[in-house]
PDB file of N, CA and C in Angstrom:
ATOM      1  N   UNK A   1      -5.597 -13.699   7.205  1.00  0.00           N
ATOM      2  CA  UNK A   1      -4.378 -13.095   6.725  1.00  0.00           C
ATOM      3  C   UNK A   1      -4.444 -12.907   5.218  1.00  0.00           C
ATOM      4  N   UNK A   2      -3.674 -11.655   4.692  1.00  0.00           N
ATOM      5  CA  UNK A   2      -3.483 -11.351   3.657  1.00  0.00           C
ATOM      6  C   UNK A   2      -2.374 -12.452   2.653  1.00  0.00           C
ATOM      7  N   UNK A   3      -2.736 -13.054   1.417  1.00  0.00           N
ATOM      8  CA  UNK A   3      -1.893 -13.651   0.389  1.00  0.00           C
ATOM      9  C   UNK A   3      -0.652 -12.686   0.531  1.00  0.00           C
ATOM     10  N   UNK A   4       0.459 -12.568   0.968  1.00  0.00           N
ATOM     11  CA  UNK A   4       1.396 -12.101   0.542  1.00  0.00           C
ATOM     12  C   UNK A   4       2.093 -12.616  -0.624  1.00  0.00           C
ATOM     13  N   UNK A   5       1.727 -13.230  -1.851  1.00  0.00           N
ATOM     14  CA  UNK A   5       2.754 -13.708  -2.637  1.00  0.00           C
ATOM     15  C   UNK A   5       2.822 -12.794  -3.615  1.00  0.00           C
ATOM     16  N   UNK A   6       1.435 -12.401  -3.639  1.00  0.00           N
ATOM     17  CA  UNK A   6       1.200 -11.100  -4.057  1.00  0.00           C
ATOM     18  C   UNK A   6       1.014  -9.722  -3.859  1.00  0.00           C
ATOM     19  N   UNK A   7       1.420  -9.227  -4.574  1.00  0.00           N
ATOM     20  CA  UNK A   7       1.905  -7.570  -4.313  1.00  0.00           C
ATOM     21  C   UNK A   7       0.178  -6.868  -4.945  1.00  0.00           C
ATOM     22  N   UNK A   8       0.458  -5.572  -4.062  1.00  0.00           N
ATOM     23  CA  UNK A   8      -1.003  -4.807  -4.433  1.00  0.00           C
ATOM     24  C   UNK A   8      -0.232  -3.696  -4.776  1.00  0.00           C
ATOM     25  N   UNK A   9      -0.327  -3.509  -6.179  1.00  0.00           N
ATOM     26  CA  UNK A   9      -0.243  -2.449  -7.350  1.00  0.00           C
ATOM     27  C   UNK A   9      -0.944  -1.197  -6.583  1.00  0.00           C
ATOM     28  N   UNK A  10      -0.348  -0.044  -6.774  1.00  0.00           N
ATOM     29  CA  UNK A  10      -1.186   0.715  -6.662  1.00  0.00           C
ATOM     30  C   UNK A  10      -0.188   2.239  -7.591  1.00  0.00           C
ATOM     31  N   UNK A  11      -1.080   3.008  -7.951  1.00  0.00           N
ATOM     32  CA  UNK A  11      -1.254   4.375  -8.713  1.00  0.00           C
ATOM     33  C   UNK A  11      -1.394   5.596  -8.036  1.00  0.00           C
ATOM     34  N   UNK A  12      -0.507   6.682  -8.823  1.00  0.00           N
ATOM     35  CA  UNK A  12      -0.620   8.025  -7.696  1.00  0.00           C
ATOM     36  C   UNK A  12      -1.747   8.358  -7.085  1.00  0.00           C
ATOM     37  N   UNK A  13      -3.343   7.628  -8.006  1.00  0.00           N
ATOM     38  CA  UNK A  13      -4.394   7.877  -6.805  1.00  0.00           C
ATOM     39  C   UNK A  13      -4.715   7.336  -5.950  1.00  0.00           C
ATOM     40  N   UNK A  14      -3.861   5.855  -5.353  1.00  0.00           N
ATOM     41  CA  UNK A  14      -3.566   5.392  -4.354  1.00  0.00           C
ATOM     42  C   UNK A  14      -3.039   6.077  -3.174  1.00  0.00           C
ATOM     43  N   UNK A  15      -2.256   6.445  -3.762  1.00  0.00           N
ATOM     44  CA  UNK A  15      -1.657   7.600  -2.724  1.00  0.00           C
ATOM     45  C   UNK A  15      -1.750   8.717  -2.181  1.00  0.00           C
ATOM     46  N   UNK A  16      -1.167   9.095  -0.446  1.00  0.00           N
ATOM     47  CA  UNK A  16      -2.478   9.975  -0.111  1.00  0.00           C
ATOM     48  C   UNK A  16      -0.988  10.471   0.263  1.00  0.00           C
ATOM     49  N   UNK A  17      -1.503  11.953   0.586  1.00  0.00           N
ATOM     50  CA  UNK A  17      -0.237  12.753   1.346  1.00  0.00           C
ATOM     51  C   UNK A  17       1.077  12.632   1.355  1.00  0.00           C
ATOM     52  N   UNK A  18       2.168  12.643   2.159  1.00  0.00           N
ATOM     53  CA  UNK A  18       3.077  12.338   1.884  1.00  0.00           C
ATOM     54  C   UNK A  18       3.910  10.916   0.947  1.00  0.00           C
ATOM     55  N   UNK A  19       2.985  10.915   0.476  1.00  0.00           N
ATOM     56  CA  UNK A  19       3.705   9.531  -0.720  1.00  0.00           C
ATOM     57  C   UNK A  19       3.423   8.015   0.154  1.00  0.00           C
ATOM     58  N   UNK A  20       2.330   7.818   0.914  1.00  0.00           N
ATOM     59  CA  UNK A  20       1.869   6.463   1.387  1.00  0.00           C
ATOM     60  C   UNK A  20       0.627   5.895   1.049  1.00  0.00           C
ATOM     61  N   UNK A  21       0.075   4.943   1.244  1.00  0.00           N
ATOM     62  CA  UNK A  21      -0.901   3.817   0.898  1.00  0.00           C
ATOM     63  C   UNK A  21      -1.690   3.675   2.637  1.00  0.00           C
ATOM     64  N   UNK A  22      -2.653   3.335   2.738  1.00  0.00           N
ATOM     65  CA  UNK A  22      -2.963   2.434   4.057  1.00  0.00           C
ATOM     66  C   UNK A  22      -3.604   1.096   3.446  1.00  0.00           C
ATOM     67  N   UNK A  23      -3.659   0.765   4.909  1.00  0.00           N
ATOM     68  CA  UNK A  23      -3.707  -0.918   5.041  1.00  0.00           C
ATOM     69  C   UNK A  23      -3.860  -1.093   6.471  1.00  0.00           C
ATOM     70  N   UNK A  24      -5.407  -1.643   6.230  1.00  0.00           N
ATOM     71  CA  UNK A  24      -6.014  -2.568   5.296  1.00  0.00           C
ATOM     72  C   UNK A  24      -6.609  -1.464   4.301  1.00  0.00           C
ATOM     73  N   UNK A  25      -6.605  -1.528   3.012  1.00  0.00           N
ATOM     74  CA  UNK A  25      -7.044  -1.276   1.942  1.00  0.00           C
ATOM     75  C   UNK A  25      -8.516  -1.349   1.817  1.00  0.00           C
ATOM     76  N   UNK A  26      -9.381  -0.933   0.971  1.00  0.00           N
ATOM     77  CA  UNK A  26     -10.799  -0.937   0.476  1.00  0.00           C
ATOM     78  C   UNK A  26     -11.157  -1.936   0.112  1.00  0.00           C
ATOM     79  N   UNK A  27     -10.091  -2.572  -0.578  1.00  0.00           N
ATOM     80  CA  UNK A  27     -10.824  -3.928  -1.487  1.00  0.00           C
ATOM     81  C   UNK A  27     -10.671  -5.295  -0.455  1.00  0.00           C
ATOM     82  N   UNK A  28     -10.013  -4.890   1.122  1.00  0.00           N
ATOM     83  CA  UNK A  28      -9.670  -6.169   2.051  1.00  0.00           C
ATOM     84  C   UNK A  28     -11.224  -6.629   2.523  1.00  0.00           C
ATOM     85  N   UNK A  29     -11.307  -7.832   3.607  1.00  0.00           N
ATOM     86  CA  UNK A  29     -12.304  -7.848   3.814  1.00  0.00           C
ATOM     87  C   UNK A  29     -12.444  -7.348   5.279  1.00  0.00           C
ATOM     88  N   UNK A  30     -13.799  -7.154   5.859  1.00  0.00           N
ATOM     89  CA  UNK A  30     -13.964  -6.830   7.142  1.00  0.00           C
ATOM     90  C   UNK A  30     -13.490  -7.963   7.937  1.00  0.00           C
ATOM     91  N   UNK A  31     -13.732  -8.917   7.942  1.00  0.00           N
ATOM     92  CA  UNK A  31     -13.078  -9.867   9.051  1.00  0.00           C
ATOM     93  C   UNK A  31     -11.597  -9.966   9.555  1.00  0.00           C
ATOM     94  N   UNK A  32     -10.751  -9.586   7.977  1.00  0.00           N
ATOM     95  CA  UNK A  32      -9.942  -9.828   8.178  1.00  0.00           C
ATOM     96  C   UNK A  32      -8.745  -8.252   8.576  1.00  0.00           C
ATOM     97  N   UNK A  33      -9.947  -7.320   9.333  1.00  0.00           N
ATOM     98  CA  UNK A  33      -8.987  -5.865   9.249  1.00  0.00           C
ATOM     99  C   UNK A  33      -8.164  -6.207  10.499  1.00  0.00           C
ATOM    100  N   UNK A  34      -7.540  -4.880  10.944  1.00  0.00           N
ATOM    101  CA  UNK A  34      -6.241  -4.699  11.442  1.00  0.00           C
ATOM    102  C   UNK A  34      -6.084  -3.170  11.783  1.00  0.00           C
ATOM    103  N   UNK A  35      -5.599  -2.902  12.517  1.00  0.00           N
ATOM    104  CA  UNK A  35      -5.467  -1.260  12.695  1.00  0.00           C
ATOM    105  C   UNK A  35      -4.907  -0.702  11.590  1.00  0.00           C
ATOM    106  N   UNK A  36      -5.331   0.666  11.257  1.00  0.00           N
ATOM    107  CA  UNK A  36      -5.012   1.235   9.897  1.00  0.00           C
ATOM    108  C   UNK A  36      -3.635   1.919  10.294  1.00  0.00           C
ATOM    109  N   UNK A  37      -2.882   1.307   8.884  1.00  0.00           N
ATOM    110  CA  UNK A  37      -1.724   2.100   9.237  1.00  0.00           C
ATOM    111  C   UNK A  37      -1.634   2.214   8.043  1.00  0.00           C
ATOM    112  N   UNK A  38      -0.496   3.177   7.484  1.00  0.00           N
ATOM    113  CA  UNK A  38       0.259   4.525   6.282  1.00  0.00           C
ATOM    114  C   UNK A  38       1.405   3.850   6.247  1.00  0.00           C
ATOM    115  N   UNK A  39       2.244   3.321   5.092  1.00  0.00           N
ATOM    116  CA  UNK A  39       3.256   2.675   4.730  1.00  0.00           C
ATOM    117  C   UNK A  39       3.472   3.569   3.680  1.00  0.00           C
ATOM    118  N   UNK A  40       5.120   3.519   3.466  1.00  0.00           N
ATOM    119  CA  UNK A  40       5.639   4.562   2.777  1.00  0.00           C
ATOM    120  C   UNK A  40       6.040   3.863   1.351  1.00  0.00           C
ATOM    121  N   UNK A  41       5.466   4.295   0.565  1.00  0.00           N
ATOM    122  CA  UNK A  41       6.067   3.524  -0.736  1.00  0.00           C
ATOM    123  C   UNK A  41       6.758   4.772  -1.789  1.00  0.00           C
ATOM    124  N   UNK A  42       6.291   6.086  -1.272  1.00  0.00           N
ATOM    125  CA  UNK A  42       7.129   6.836  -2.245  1.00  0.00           C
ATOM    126  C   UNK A  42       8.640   6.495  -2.557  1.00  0.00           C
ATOM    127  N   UNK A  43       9.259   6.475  -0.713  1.00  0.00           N
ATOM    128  CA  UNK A  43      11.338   6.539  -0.938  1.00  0.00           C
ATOM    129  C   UNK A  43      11.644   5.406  -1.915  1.00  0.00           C
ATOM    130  N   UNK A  44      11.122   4.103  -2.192  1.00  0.00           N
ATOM    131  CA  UNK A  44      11.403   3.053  -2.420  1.00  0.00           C
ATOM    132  C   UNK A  44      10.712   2.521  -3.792  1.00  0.00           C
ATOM    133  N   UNK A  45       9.383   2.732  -3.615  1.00  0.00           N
ATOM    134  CA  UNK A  45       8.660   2.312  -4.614  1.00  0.00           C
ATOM    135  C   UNK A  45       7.834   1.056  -4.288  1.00  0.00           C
ATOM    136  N   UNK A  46       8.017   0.402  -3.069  1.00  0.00           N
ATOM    137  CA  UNK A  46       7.218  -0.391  -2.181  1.00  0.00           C
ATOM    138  C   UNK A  46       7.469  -0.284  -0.750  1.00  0.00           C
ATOM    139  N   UNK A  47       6.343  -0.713  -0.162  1.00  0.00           N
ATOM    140  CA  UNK A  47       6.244  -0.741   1.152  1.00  0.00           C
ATOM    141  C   UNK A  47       5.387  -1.953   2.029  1.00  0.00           C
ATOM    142  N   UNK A  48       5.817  -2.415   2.689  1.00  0.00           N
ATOM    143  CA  UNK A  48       5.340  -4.031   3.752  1.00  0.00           C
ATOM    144  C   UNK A  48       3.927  -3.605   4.632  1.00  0.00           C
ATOM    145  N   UNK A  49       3.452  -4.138   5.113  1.00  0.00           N
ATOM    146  CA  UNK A  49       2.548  -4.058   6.206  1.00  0.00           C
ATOM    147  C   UNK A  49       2.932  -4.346   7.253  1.00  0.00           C
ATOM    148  N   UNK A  50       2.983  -4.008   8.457  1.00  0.00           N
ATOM    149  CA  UNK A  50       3.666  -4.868   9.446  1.00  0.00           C
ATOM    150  C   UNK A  50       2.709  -5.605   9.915  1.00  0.00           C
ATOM    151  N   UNK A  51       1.234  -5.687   9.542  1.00  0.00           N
ATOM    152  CA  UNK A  51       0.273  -6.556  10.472  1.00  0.00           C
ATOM    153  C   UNK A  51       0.272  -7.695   9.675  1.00  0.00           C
ATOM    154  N   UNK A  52      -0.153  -7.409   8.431  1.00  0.00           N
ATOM    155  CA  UNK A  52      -0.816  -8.481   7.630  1.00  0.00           C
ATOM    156  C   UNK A  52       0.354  -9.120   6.464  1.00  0.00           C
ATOM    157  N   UNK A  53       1.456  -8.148   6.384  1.00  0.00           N
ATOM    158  CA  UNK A  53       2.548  -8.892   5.239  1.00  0.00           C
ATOM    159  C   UNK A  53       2.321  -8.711   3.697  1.00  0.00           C
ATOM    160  N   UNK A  54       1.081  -7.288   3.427  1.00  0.00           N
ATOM    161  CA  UNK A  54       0.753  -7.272   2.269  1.00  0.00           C
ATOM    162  C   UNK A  54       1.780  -6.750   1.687  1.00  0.00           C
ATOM    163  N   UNK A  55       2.352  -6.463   0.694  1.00  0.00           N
ATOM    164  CA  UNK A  55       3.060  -5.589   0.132  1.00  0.00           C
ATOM    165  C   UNK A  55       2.483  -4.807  -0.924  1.00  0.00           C
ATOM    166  N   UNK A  56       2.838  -3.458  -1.009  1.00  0.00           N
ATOM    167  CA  UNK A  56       2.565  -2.543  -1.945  1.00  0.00           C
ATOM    168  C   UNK A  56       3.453  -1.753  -2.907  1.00  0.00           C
ATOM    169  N   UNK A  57       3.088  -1.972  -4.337  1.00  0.00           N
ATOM    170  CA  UNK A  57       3.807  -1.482  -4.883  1.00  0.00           C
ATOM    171  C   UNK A  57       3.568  -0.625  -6.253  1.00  0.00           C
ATOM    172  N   UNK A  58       4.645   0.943  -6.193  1.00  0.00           N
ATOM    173  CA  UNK A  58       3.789   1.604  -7.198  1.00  0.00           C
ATOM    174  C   UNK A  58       4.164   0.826  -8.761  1.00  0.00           C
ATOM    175  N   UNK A  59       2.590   1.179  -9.658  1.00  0.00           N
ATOM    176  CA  UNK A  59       2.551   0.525 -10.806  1.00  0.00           C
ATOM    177  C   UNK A  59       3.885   1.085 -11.695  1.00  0.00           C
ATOM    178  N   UNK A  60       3.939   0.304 -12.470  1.00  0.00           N
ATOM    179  CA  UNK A  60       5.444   0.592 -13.416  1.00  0.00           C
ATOM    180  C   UNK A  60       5.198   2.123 -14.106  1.00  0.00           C
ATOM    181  N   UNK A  61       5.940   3.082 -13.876  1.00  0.00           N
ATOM    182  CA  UNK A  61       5.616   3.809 -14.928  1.00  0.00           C
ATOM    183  C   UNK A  61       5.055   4.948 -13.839  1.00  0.00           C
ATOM    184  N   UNK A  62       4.498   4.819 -12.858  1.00  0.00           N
ATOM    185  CA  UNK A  62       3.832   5.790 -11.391  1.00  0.00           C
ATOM    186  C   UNK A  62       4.458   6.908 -11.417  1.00  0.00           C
ATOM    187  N   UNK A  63       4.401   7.863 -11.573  1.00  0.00           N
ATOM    188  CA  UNK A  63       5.229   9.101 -10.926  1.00  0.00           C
ATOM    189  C   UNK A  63       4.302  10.139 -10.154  1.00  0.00           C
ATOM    190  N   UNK A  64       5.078  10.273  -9.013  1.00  0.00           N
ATOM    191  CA  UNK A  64       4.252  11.069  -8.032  1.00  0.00           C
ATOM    192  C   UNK A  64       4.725  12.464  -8.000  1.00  0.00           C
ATOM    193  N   UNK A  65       3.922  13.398  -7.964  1.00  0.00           N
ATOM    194  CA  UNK A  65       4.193  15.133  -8.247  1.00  0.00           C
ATOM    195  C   UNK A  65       4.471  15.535  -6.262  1.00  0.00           C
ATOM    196  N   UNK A  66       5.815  16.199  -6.472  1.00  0.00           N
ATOM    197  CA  UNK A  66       5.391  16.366  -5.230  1.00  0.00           C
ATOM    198  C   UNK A  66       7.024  15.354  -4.277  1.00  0.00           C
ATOM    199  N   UNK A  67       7.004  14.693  -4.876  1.00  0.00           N
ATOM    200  CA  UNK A  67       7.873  14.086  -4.285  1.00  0.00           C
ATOM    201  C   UNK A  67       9.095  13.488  -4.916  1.00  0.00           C
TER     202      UNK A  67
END
């Protein structure tokens, strides 16, 4: 399982298409994947995982074109 105490920062080049992230992420490890899923962090500015409990959130200052 993912540390949830901590949040994973991420930047408009985090973000793919409609204003989301997936997860498990690049930097996770293989043992510990999970089916890939697209969490929405544009409406809000963060978004949960429902497998692993990571949270994501855009860096201070992020602005996404487009949305």
């Amino acid at each position: 399982m993912t540390d949830t105490a901590t949040a994973v920062e991420v930047t408009a080049q985090d973000v793919h298409g409609p204003g989301v992230v997936f997860c498990p992420n690049p930097k996770m490890t293989l043992w510990s994947g999970h089916p890939r899923v697209f969490i929405d962090v544009a409406t809000t500015g963060e978004g949960k995982c429902p497998y692993c409990g990571t949270l994501y959130k855009l860096a201070p200052g992020t602005v996404l074109h487009g949305h």
